[in-house]
Each structure stands twice: as C-alpha cells, then as structure tokens.
PDB file of N, CA and C in Angstrom:
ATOM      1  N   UNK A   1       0.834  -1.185   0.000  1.00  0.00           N
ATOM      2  CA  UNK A   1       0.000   0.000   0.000  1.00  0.00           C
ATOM      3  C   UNK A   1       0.874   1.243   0.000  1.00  0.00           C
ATOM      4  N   UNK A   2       0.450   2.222  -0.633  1.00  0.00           N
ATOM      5  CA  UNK A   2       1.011   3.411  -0.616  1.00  0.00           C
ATOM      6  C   UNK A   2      -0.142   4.685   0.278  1.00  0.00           C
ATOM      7  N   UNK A   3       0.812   5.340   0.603  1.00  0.00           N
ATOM      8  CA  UNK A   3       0.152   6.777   1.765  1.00  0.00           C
ATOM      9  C   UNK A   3       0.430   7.513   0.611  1.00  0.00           C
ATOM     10  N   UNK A   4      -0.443   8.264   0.379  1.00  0.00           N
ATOM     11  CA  UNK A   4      -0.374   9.496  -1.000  1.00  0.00           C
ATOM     12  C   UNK A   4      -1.153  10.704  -0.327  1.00  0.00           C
ATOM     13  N   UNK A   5      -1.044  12.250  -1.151  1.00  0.00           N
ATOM     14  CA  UNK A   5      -1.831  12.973  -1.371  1.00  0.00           C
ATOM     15  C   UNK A   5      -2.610  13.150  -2.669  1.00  0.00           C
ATOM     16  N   UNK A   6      -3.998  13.263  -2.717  1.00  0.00           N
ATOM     17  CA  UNK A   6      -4.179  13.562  -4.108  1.00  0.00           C
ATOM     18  C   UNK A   6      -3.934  15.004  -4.713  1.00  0.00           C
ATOM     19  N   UNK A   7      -3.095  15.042  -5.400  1.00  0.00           N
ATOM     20  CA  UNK A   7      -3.153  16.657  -6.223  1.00  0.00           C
ATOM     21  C   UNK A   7      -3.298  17.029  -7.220  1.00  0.00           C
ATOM     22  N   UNK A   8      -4.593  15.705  -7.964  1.00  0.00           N
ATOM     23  CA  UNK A   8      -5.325  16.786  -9.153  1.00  0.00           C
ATOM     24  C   UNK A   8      -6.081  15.270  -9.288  1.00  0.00           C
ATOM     25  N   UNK A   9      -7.023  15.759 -10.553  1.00  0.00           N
ATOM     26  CA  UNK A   9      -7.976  14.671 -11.564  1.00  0.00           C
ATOM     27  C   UNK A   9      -7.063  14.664 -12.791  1.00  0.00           C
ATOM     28  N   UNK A  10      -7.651  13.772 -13.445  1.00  0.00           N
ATOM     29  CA  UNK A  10      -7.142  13.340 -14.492  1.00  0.00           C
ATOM     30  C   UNK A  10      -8.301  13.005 -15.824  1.00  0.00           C
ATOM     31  N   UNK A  11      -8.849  13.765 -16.695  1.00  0.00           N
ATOM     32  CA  UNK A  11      -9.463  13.658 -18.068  1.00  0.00           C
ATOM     33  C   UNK A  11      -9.438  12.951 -18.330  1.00  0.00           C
ATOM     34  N   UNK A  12      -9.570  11.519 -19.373  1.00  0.00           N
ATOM     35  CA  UNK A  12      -9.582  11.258 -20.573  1.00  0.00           C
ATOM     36  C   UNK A  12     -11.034  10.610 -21.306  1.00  0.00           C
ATOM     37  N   UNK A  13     -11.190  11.431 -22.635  1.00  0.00           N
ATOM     38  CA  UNK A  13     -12.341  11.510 -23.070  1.00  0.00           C
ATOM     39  C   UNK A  13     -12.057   9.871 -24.000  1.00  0.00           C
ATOM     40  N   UNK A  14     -10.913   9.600 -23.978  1.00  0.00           N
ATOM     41  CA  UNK A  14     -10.381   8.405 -25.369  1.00  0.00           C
ATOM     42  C   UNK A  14      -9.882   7.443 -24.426  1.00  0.00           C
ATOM     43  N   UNK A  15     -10.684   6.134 -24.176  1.00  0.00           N
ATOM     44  CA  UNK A  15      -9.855   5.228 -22.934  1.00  0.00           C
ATOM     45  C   UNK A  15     -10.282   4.109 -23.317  1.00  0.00           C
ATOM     46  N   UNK A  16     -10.036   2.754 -22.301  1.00  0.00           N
ATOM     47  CA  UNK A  16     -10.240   1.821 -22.717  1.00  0.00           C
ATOM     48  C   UNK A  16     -11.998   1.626 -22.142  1.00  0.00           C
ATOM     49  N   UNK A  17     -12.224   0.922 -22.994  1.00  0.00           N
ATOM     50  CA  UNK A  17     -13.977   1.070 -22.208  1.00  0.00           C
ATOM     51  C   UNK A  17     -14.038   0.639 -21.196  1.00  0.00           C
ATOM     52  N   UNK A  18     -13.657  -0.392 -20.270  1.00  0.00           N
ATOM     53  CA  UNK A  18     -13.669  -0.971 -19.207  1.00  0.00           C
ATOM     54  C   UNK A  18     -13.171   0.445 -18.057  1.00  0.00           C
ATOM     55  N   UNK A  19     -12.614   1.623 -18.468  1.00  0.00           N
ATOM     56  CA  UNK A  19     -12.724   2.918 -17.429  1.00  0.00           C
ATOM     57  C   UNK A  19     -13.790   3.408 -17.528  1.00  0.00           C
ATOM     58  N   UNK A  20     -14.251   3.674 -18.606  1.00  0.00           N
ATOM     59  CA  UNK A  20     -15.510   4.394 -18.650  1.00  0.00           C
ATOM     60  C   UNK A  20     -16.407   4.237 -17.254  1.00  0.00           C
ATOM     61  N   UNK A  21     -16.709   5.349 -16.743  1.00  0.00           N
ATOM     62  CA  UNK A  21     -17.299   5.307 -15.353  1.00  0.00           C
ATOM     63  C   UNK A  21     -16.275   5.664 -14.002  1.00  0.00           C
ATOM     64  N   UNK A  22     -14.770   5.447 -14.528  1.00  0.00           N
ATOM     65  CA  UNK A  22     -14.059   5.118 -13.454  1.00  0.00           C
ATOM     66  C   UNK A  22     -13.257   6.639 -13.359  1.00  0.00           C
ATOM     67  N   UNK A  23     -13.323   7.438 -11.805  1.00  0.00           N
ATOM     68  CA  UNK A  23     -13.015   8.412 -11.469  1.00  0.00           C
ATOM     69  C   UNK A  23     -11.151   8.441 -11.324  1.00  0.00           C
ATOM     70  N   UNK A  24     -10.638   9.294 -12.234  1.00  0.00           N
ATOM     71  CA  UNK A  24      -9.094   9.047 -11.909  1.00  0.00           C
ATOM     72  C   UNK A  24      -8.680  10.190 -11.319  1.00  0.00           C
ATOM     73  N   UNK A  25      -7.483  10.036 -10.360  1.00  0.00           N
ATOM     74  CA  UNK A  25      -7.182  11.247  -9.456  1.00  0.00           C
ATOM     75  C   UNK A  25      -5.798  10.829  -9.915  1.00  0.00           C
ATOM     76  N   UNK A  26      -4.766  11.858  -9.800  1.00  0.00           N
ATOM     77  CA  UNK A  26      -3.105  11.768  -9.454  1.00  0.00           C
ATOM     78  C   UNK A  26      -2.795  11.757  -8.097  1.00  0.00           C
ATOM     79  N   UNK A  27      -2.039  10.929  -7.681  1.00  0.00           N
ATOM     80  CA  UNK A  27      -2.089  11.142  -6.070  1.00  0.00           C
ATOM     81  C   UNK A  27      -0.633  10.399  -6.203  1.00  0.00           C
ATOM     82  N   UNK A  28      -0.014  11.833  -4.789  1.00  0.00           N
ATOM     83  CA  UNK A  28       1.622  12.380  -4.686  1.00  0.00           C
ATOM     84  C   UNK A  28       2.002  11.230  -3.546  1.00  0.00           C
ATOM     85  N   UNK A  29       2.279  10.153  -3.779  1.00  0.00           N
ATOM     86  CA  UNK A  29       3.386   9.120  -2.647  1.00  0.00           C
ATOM     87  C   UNK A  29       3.403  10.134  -1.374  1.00  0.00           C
ATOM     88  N   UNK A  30       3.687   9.939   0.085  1.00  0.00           N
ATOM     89  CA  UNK A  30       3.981  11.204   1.190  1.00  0.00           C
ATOM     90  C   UNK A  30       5.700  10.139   0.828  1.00  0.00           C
ATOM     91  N   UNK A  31       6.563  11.062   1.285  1.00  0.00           N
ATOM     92  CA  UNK A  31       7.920  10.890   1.711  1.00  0.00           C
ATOM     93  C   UNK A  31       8.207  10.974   2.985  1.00  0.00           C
ATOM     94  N   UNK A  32       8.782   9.581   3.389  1.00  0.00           N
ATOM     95  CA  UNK A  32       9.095   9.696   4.961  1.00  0.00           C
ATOM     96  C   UNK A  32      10.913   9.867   5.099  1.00  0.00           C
ATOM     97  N   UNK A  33      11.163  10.168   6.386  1.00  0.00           N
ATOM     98  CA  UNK A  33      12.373  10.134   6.516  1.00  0.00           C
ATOM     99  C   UNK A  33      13.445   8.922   5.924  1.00  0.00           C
ATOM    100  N   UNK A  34      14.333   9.328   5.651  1.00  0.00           N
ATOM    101  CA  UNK A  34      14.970   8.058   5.261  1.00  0.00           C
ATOM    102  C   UNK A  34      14.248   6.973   3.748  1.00  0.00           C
ATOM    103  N   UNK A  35      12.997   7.575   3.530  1.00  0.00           N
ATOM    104  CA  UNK A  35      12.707   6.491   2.130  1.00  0.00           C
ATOM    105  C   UNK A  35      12.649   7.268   1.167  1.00  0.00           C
ATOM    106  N   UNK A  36      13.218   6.679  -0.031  1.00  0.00           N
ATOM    107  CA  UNK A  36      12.936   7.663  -1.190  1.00  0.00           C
ATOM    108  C   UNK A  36      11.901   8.078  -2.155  1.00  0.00           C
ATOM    109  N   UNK A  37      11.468   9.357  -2.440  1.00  0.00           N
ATOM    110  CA  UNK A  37      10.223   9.843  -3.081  1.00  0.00           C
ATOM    111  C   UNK A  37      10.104   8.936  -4.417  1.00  0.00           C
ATOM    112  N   UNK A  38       8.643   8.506  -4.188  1.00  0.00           N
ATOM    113  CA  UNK A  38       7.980   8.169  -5.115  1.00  0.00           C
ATOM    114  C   UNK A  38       7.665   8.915  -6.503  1.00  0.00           C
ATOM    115  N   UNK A  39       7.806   8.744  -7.601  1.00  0.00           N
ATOM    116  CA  UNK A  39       6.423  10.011  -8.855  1.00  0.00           C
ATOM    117  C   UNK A  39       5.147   9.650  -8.328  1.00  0.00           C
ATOM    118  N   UNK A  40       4.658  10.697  -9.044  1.00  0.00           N
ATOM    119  CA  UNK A  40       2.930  10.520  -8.722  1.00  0.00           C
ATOM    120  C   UNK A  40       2.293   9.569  -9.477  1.00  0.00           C
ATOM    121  N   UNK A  41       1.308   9.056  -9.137  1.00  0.00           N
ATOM    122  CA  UNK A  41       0.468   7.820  -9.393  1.00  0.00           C
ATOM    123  C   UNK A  41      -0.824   8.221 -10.310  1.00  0.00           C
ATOM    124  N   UNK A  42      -1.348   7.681 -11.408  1.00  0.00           N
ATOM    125  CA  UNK A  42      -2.943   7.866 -11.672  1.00  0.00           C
ATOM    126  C   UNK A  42      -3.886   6.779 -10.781  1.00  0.00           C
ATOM    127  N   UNK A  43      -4.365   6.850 -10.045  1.00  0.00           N
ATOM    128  CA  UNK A  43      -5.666   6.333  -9.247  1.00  0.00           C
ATOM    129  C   UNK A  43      -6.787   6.260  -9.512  1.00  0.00           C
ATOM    130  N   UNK A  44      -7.285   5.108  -9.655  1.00  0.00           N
ATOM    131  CA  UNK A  44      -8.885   4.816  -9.658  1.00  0.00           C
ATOM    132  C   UNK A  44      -9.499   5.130  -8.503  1.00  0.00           C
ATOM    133  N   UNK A  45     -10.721   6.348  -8.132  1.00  0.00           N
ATOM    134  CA  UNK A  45     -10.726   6.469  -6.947  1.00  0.00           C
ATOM    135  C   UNK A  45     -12.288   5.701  -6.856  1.00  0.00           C
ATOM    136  N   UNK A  46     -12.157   4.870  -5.909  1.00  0.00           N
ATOM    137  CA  UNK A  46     -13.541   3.803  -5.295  1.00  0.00           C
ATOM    138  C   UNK A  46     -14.471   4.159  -3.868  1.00  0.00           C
ATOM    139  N   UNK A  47     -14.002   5.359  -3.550  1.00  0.00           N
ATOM    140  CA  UNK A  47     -14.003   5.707  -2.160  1.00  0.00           C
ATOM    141  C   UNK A  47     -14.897   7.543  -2.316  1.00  0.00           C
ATOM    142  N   UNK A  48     -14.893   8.163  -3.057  1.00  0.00           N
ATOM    143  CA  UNK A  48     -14.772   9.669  -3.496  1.00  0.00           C
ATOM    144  C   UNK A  48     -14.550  10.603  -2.695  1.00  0.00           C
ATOM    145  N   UNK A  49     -13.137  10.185  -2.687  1.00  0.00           N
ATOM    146  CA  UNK A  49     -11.799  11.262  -2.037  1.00  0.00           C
ATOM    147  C   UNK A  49     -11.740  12.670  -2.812  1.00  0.00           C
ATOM    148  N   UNK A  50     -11.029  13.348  -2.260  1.00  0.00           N
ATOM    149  CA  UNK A  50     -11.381  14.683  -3.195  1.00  0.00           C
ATOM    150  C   UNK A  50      -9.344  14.999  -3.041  1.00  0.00           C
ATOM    151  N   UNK A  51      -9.593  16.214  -3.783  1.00  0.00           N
ATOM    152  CA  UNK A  51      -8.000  16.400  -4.259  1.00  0.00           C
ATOM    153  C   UNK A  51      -8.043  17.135  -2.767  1.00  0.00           C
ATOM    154  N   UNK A  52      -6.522  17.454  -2.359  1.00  0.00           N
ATOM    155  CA  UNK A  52      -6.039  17.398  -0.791  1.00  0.00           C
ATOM    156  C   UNK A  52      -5.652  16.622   0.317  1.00  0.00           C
ATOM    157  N   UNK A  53      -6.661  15.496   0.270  1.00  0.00           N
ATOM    158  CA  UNK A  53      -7.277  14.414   0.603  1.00  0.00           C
ATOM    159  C   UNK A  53      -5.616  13.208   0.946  1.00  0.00           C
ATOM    160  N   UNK A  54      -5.743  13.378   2.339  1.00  0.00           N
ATOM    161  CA  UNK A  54      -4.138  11.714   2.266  1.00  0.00           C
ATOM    162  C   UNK A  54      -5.279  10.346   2.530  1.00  0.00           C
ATOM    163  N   UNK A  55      -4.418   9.638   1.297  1.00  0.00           N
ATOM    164  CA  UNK A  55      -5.300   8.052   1.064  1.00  0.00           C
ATOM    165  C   UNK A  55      -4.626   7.453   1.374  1.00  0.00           C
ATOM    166  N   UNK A  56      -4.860   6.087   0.654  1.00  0.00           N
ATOM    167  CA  UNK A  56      -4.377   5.183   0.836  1.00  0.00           C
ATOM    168  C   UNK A  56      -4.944   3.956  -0.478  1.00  0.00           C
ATOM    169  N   UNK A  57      -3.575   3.828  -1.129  1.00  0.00           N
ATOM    170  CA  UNK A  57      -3.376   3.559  -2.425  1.00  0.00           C
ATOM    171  C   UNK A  57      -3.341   1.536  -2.267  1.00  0.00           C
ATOM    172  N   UNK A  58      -3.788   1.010  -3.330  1.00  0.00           N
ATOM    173  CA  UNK A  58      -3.058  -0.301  -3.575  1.00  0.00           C
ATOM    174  C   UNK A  58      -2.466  -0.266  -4.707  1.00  0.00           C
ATOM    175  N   UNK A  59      -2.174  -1.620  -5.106  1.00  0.00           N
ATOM    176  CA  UNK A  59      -1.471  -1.421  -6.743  1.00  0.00           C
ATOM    177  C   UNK A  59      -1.303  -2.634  -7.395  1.00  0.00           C
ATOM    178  N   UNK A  60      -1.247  -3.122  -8.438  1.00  0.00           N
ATOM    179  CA  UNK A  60      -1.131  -4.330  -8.761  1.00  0.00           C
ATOM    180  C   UNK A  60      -2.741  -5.370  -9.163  1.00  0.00           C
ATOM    181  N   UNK A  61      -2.659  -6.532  -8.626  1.00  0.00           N
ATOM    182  CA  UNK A  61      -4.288  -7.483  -8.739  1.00  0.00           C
ATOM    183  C   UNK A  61      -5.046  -6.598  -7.278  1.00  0.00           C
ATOM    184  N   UNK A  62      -4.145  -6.378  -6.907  1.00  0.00           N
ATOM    185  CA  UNK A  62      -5.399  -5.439  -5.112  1.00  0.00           C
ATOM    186  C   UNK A  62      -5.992  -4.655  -5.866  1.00  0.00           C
ATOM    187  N   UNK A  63      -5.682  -3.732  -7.102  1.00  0.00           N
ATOM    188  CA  UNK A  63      -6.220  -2.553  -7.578  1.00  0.00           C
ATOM    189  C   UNK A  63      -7.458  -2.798  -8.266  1.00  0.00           C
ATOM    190  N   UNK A  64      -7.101  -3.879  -9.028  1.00  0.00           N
ATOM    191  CA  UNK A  64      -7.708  -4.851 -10.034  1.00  0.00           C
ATOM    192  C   UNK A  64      -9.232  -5.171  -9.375  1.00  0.00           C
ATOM    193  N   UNK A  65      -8.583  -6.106  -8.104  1.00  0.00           N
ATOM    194  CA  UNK A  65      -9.471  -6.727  -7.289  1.00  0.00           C
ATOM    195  C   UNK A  65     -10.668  -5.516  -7.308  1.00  0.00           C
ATOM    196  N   UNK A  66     -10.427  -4.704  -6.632  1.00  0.00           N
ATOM    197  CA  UNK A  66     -10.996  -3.841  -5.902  1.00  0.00           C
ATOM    198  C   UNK A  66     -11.924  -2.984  -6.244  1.00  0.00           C
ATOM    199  N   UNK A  67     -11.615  -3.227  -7.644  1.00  0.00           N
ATOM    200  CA  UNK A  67     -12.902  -2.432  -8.683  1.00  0.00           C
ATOM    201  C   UNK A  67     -14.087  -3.356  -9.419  1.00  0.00           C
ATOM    202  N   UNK A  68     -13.891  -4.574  -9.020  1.00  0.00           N
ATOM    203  CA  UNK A  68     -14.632  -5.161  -9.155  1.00  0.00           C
ATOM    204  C   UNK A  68     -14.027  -6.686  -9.372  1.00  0.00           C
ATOM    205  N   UNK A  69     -14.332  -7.374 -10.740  1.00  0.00           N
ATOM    206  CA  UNK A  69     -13.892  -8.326 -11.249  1.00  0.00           C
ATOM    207  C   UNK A  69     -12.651  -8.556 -11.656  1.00  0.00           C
ATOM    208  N   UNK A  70     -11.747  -7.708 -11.501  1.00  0.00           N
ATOM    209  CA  UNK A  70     -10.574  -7.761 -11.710  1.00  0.00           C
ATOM    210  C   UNK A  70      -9.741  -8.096 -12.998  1.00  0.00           C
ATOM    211  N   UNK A  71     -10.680  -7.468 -14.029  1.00  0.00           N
ATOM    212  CA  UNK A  71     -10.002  -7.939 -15.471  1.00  0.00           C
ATOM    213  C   UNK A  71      -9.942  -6.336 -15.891  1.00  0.00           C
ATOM    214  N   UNK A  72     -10.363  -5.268 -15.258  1.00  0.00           N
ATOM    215  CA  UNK A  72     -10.123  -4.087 -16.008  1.00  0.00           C
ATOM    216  C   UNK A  72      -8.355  -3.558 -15.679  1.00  0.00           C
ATOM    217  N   UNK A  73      -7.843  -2.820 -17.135  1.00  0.00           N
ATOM    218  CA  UNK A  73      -6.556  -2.328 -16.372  1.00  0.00           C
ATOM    219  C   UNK A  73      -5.847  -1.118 -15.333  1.00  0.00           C
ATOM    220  N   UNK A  74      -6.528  -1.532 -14.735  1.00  0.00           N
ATOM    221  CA  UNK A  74      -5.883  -0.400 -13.669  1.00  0.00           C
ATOM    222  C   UNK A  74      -4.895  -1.331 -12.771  1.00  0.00           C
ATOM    223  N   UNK A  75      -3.926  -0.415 -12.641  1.00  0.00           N
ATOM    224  CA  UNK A  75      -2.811  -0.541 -11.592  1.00  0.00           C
ATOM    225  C   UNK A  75      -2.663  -0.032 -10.505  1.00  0.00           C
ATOM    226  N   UNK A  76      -3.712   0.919 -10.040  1.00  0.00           N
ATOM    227  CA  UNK A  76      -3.617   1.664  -8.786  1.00  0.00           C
ATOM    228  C   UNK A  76      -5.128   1.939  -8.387  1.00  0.00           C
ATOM    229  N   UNK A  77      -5.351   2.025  -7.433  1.00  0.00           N
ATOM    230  CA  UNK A  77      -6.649   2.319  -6.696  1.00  0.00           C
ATOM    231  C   UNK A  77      -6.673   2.830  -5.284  1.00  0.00           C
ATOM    232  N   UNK A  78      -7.484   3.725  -5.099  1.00  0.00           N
ATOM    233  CA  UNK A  78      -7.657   4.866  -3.768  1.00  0.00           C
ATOM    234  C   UNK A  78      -8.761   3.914  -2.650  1.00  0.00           C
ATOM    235  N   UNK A  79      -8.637   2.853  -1.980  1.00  0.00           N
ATOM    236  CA  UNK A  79      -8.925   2.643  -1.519  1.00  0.00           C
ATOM    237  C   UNK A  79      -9.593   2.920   0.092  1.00  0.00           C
ATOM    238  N   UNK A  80      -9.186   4.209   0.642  1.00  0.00           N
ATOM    239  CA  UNK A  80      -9.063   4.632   1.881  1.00  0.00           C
ATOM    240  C   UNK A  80      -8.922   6.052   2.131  1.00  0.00           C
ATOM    241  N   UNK A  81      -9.626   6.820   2.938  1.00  0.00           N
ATOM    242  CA  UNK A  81      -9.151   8.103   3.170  1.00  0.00           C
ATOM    243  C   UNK A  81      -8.535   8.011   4.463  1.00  0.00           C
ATOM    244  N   UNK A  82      -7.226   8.659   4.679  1.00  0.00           N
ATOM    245  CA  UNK A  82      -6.778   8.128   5.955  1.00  0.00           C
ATOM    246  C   UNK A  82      -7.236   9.767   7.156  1.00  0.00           C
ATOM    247  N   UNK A  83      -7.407   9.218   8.219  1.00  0.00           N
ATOM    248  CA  UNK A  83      -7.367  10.506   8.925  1.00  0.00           C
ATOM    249  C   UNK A  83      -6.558  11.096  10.026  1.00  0.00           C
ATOM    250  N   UNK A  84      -5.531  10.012  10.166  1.00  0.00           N
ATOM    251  CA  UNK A  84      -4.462  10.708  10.941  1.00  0.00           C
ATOM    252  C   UNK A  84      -3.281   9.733  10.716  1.00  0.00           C
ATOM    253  N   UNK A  85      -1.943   9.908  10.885  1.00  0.00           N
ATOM    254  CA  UNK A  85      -0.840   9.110  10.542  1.00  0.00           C
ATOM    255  C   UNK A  85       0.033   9.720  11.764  1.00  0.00           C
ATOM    256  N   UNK A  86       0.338   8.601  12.786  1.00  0.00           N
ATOM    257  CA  UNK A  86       1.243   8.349  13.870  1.00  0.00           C
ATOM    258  C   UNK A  86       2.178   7.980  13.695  1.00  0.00           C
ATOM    259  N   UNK A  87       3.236   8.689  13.186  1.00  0.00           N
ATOM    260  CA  UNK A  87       4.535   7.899  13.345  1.00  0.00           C
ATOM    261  C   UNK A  87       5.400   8.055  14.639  1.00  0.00           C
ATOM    262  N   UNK A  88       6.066   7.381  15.263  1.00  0.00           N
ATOM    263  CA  UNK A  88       7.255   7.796  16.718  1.00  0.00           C
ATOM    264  C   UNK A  88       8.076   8.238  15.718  1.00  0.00           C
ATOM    265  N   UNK A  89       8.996   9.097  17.217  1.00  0.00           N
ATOM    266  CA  UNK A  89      10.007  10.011  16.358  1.00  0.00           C
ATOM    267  C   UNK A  89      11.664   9.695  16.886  1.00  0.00           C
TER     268      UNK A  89
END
C-alpha cells in the first residue's frame, strides 16, 4: 500500500472502455524520513476522495481486485481516506 496525497484529476475523453465510469485522481506518494520519493500515481478512486485528501493507495491485482472483477486495467486504486498518521520520532 502506498500513503499518497491527491493533487489533481485526471481527463480522458479516449480510454479503454472498461474505465468508462471510473473516477481518476493523481495522487503524490507522502515521503518519509529516510525512504525515497515516489512520482505521482494515476488512481482509480472507489471511495470519493477529493484532491487534498491523504489516502491510501493499492497497486497491482489489489487494484484490479478492488474495482470489481478484476479484469479491467488499472494498476492503482484509492482505496481509503486516511485521517491521521502516527509515526514515533
């Protein structure tokens, strides 16, 4: 799983039909001490998170899974809005 922010939507009027319906957000990896920054992600969002918003990403067949039947292609999905993150220091 990935901890992200979302910081934007994402258009496309020309896709595979199996998106059609499916809400895409960009959402920014968070960077913790010591690990190295991620690029940003396109996200299927299943949850309707809004841009600002820290989630919580899967990726892979979880993404797949998660939108249903698991034959559409997505690689990432917004599974979670998180509302607080505890790390010790």
């Amino acid at each position: 799983m990935i901890i992200g922010k979302i910081i934007g939507n994402v258009w496309a009027t020309r896709k595979n039909d199996d998106l059609n319906g499916c809400k895409l957000m960009v959402v920014e990896p968070y960077e913790f001490e010591g690990h190295s920054k991620l690029y940003p992600v396109v996200a299927v969002d299943m949850i309707g998170a809004g841009v600002g918003e820290t989630v919580l990403v899967v990726s892979g067949s979880s993404a797949r899974l998660s939108v249903g039947s698991g034959a559409k292609p997505i690689d990432h999905a917004i599974v979670g809005i998180v509302d607080e993150i505890d790390l010790p220091t």
